[in-house]
Protein backbone atom coordinates (compact mmCIF):
# COMPACT_ATOMS: atom_id res chain seq x y z
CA UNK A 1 -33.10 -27.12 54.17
CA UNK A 2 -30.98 -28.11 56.83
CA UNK A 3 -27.15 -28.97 56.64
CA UNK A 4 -27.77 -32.69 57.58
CA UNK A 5 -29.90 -33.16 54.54
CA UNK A 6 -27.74 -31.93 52.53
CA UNK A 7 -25.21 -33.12 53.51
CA UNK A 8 -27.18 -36.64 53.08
CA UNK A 9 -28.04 -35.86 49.38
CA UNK A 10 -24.65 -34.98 48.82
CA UNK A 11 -23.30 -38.01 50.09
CA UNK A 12 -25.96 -40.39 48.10
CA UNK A 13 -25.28 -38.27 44.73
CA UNK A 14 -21.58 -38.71 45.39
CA UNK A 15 -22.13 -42.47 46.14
CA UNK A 16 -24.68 -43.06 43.00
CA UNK A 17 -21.59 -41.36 40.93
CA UNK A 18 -19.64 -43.85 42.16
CA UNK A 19 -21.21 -46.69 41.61
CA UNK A 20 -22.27 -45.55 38.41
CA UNK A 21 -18.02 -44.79 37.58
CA UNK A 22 -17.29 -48.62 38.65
CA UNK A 23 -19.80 -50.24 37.02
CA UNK A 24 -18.65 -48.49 33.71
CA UNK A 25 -14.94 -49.01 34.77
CA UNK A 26 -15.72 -52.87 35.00
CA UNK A 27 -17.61 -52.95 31.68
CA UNK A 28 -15.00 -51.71 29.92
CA UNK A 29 -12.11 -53.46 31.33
CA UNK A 30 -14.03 -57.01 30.50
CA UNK A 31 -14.70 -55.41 26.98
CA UNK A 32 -11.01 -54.93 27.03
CA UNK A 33 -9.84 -58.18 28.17
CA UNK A 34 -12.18 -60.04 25.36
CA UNK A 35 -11.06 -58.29 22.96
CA UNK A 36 -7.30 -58.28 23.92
CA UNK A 37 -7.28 -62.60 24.13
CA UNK A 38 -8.99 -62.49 20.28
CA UNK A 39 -7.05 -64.47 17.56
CA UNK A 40 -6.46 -64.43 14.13
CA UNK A 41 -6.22 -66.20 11.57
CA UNK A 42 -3.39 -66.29 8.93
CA UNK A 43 -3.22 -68.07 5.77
CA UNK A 44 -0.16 -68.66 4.53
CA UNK A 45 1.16 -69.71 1.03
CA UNK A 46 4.47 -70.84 -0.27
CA UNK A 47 4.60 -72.25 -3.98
CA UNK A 48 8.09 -72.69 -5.51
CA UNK A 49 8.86 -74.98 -8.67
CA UNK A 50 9.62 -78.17 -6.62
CA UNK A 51 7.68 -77.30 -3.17
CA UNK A 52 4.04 -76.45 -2.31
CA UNK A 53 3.10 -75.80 1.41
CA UNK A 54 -0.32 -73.97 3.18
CA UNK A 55 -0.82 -73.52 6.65
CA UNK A 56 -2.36 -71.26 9.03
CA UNK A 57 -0.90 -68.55 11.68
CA UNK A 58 -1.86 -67.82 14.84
CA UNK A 59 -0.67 -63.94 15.30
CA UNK A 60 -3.56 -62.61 17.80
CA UNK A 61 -2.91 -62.84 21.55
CA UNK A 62 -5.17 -65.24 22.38
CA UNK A 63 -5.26 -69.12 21.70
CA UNK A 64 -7.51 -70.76 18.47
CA UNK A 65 -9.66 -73.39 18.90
CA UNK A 66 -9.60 -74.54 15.69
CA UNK A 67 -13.41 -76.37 14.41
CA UNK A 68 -13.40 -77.16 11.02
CA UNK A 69 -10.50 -77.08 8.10
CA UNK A 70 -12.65 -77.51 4.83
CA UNK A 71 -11.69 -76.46 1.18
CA UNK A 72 -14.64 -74.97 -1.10
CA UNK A 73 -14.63 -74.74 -4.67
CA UNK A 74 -16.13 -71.41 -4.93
CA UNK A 75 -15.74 -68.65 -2.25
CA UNK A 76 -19.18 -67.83 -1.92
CA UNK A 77 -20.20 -72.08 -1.38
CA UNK A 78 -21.99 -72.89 1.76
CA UNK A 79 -19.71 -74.35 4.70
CA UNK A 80 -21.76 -77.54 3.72
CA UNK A 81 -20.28 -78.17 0.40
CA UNK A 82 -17.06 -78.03 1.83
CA UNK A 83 -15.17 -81.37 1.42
CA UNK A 84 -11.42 -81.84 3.99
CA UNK A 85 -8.35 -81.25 2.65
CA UNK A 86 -7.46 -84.79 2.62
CA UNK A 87 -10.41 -85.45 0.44
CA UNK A 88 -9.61 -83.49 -2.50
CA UNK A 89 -6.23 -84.26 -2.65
CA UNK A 90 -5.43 -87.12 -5.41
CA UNK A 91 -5.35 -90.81 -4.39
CA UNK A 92 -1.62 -90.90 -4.66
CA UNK A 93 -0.84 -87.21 -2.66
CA UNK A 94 -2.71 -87.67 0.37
CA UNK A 95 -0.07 -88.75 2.18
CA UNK A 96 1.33 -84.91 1.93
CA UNK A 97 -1.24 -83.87 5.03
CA UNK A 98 0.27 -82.98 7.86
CA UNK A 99 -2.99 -82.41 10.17
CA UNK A 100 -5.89 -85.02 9.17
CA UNK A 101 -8.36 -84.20 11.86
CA UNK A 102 -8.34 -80.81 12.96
CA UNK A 103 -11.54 -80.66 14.64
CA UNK A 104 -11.06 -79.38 18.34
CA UNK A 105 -7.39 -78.87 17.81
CA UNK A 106 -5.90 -75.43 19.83
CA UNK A 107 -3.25 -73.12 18.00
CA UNK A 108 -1.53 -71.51 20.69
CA UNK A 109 -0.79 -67.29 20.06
CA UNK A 110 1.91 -66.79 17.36
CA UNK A 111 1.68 -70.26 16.59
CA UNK A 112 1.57 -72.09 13.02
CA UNK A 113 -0.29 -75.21 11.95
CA UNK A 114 1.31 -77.03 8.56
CA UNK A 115 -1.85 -78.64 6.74
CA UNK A 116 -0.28 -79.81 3.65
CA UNK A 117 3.50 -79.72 2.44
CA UNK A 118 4.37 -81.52 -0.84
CA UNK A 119 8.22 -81.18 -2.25
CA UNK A 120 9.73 -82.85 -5.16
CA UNK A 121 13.25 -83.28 -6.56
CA UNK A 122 12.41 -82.21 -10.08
CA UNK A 123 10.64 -78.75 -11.26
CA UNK A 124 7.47 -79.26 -13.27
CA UNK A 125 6.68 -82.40 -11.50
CA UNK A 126 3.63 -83.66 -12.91
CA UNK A 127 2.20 -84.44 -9.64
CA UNK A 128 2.87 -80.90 -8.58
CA UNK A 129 0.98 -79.55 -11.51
CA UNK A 130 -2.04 -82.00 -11.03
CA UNK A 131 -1.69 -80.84 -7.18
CA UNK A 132 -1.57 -76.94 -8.49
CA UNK A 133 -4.26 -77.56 -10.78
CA UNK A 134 -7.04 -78.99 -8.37
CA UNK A 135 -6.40 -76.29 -5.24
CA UNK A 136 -5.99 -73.65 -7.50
CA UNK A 137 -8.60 -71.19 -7.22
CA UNK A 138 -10.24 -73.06 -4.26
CA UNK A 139 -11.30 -71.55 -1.13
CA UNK A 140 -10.25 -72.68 1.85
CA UNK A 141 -12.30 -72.37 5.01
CA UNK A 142 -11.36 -72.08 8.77
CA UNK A 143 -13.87 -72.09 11.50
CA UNK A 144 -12.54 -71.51 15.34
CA UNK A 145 -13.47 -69.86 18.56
CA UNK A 146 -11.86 -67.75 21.05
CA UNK A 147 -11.68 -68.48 24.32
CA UNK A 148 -15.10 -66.75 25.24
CA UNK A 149 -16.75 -69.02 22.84
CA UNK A 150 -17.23 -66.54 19.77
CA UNK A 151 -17.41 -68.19 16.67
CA UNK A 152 -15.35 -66.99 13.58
CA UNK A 153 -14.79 -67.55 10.05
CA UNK A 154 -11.59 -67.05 8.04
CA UNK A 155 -11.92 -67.63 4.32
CA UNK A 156 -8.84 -67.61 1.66
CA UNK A 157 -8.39 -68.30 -1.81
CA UNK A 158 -5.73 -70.04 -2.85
CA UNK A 159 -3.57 -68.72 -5.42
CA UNK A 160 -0.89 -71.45 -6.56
């Protein structure tokens, strides 16, 4: 074998390995980037004697794109059986919800979205304990995508 040849094969091997090195370089710098922009999803509880409030946090690095908001009676319940928030509030509390239709709505990174706040001036309220009594227990349900357009589901119980 002559040096020209191999000096040839030499240089294809070397650029091959090259190739090969960039290609995997790439891969794993998208892989890095998607995962990097992800968000998550918070859900956050504060029940006191005269104030009940539940919203969601934003702490991943990415922004939320927020789908659905929907409250299940049992953890394990089909997204279908899920009713709003505003529909399983009482008549005569709905007017506690901050965020009515969340569908397509975009929590920025380290943001927080307020979906219901109810205060009252007197403990044991007995609009507070009817408002205990029917979340209690209930599961509630966030659907939203990242900006790559993966789909994820967050579910919580809440515990009032």
């Amino acid at each position: 074998m002559d040096i020209e040849t191999a000096l040839f094969i030499t240089t294809a091997i070397m650029a091959l390995g090259t190739i090969i090195f960039s290609s995997l370089t790439m891969a794993f710098g998208r892989s890095h980037n998607r995962k990097s922009v992800r968000p998550f999803c918070n859900l956050l509880q504060n029940v006191t004697d005269t104030q009940l409030s539940i919203s969601i946090q934003n702490p991943g690095m990415g922004p939320m794109r927020i789908q659905e908001i929907l409250l299940l009676k049992n953890q394990d319940d089909p997204i279908e059986a899920g009713v709003s928030l505003k529909d399983a509030l009482p008549l005569e509390l709905k007017h506690t919800v901050f965020k009515e239709n969340t569908e397509e709505y975009v929590l920025a990174s380290l943001g927080e979205l307020n979906l219901l706040r109810y205060t009252t001036d007197t403990p044991n309220n007995g609009e507070m304990t009817q408002l205990k009594e029917t979340l209690n227990g209930c599961s509630l349900c966030i659907t939203y995508e990242d900006i790559y357009d993966h789909s994820y589901e967050k579910r919580g119980i809440l515990t009032l």
